[in-house]
N, C-alpha and C. Protein backbone atom coordinates (compact mmCIF):
# COMPACT_ATOMS: atom_id res chain seq x y z
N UNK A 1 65.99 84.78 74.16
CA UNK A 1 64.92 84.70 75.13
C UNK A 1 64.89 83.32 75.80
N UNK A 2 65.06 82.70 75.06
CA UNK A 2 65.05 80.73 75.44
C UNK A 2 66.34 80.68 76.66
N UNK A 3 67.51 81.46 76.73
CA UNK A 3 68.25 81.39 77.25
C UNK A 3 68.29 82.15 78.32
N UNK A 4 67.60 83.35 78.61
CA UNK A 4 66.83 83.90 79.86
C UNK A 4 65.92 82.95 80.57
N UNK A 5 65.09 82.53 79.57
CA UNK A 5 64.20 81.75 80.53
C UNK A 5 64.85 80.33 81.40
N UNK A 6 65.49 79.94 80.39
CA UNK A 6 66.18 78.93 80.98
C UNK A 6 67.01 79.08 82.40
N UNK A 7 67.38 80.31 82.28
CA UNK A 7 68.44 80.82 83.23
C UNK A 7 67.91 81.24 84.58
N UNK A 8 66.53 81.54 84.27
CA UNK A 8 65.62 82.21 85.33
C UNK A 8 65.15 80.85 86.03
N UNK A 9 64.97 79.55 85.18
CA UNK A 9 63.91 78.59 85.78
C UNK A 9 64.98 77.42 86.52
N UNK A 10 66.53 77.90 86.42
CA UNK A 10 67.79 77.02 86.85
C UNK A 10 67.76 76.43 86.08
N UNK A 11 67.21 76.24 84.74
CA UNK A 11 67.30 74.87 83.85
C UNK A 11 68.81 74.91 83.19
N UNK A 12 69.97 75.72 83.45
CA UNK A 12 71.42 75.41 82.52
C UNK A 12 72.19 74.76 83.39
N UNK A 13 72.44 74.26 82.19
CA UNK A 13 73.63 73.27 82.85
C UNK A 13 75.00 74.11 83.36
N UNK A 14 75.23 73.60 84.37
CA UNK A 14 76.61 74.42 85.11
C UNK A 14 77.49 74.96 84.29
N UNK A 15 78.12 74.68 83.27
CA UNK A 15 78.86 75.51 82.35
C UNK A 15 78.30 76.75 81.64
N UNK A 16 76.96 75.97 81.07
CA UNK A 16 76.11 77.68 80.61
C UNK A 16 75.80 78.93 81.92
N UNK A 17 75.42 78.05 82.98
CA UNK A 17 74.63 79.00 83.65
C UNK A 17 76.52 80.10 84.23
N UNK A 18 77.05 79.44 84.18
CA UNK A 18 78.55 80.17 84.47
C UNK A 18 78.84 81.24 83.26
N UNK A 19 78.76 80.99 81.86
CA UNK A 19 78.93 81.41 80.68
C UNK A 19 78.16 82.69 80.91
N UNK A 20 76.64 82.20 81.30
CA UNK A 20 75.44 83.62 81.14
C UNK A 20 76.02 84.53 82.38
N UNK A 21 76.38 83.81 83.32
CA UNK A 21 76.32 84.91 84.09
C UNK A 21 77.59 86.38 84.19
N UNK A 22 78.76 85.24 83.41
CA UNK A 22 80.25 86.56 82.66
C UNK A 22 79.40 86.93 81.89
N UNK A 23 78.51 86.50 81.25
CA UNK A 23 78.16 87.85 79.88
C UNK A 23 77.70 88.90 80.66
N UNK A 24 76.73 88.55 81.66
CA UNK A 24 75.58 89.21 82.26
C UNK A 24 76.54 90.74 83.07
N UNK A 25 77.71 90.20 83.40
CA UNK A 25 78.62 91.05 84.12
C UNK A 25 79.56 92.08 83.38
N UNK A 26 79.26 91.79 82.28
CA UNK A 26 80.16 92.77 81.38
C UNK A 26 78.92 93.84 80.22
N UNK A 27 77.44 92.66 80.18
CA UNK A 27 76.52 93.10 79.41
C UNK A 27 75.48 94.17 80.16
N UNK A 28 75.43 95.55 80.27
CA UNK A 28 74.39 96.23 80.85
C UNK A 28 73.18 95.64 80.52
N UNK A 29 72.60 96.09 79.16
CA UNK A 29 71.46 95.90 78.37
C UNK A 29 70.58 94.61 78.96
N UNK A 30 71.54 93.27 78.89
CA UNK A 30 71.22 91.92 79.32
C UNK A 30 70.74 92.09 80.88
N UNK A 31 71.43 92.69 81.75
CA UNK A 31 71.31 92.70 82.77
C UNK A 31 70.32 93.27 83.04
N UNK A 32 69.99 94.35 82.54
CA UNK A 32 68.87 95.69 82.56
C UNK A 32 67.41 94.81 82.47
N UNK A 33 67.80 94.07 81.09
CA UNK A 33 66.49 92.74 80.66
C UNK A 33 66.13 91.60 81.74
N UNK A 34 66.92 91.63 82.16
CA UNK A 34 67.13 90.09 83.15
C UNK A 34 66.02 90.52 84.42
N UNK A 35 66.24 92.18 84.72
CA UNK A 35 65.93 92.85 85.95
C UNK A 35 64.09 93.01 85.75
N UNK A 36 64.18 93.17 84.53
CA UNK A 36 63.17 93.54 83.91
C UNK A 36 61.78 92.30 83.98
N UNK A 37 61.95 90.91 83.20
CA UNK A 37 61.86 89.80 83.48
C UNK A 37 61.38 89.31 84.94
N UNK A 38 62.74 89.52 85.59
CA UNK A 38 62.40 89.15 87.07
C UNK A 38 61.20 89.90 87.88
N UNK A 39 61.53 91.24 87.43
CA UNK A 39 59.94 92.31 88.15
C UNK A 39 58.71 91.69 87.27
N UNK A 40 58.69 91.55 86.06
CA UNK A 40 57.11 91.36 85.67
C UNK A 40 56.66 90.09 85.59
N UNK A 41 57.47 89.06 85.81
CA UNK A 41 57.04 87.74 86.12
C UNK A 41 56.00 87.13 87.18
N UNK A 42 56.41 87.68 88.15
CA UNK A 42 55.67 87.50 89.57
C UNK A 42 53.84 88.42 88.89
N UNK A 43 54.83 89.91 88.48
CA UNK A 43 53.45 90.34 88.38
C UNK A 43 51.95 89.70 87.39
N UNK A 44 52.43 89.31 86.46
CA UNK A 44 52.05 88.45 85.61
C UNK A 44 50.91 87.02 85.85
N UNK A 45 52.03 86.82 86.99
CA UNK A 45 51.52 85.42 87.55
C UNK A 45 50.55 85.32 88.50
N UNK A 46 50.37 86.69 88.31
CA UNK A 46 49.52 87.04 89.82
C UNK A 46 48.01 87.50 88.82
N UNK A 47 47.88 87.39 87.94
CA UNK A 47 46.74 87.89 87.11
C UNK A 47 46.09 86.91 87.05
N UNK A 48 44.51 87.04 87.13
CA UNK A 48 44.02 86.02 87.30
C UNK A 48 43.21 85.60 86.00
N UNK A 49 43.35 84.24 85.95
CA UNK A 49 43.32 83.61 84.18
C UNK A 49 41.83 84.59 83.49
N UNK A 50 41.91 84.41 82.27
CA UNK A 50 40.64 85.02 81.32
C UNK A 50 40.49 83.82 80.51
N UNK A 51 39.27 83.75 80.25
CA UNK A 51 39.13 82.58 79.15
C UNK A 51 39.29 83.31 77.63
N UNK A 52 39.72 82.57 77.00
CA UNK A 52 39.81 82.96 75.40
C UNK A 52 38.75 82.91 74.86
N UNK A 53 38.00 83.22 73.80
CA UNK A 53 36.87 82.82 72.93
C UNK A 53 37.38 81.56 71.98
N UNK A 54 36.69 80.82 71.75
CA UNK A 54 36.95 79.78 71.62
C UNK A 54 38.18 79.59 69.60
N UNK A 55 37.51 80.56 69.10
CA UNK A 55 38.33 80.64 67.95
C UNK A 55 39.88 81.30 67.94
N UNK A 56 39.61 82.13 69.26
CA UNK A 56 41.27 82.67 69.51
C UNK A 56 42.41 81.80 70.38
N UNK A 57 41.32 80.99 71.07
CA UNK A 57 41.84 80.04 71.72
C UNK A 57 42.80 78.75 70.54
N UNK A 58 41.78 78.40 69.75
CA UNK A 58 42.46 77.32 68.62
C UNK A 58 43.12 78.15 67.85
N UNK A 59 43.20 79.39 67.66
CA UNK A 59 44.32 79.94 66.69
C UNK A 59 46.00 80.02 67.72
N UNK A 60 45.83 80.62 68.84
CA UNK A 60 47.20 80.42 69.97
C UNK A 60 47.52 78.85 69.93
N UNK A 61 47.06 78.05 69.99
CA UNK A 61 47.22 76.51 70.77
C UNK A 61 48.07 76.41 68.87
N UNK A 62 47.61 76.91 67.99
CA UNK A 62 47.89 76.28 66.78
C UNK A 62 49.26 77.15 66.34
N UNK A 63 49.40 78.18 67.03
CA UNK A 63 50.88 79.09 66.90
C UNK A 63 52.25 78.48 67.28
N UNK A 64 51.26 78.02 68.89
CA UNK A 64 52.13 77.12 69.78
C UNK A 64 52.50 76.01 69.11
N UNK A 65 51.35 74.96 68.49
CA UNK A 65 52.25 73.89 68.01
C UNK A 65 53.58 73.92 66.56
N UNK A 66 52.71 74.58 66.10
CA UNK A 66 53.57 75.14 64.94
C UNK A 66 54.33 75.40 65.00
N UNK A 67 54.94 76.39 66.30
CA UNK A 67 56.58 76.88 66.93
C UNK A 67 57.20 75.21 67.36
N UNK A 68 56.31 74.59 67.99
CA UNK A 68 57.36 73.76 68.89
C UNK A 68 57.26 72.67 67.69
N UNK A 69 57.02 72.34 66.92
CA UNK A 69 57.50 71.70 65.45
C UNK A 69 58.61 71.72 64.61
N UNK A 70 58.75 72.97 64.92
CA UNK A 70 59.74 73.91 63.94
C UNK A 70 61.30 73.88 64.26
């Protein structure tokens, strides 16, 4: 997933983003995902924010740090 996103936001470096894109050409499934991604992103982004309740709010923020620790 880290490597979709990356791929979607231009963040690889010229050798990866070359690498993903032969896989992408031989990989249906990947490609199928990629297509997939690209349609619900926009839609996504287009939703307009909700506030959390405040205890679900500090339980996400605390998932998040915990992942990016790890």
């Amino acid at each position: 997933m880290e490597l979709v996103t990356a791929y979607l936001d231009g963040a690889l470096d010229e050798r990866s983003h070359a690498r993903f894109e032969r896989h992408l050409r031989r990989c249906e499934g990947c490609e199928r995902y990629l297509e997939q991604l690209r349609a619900v992103g926009p839609a996504v982004g287009a939703l307009p924010p909700q506030p959390l309740p405040g205890e679900d709010r500090d339980r996400l923020l605390a998932v998040f740090r915990d992942w990016h620790e790890a």
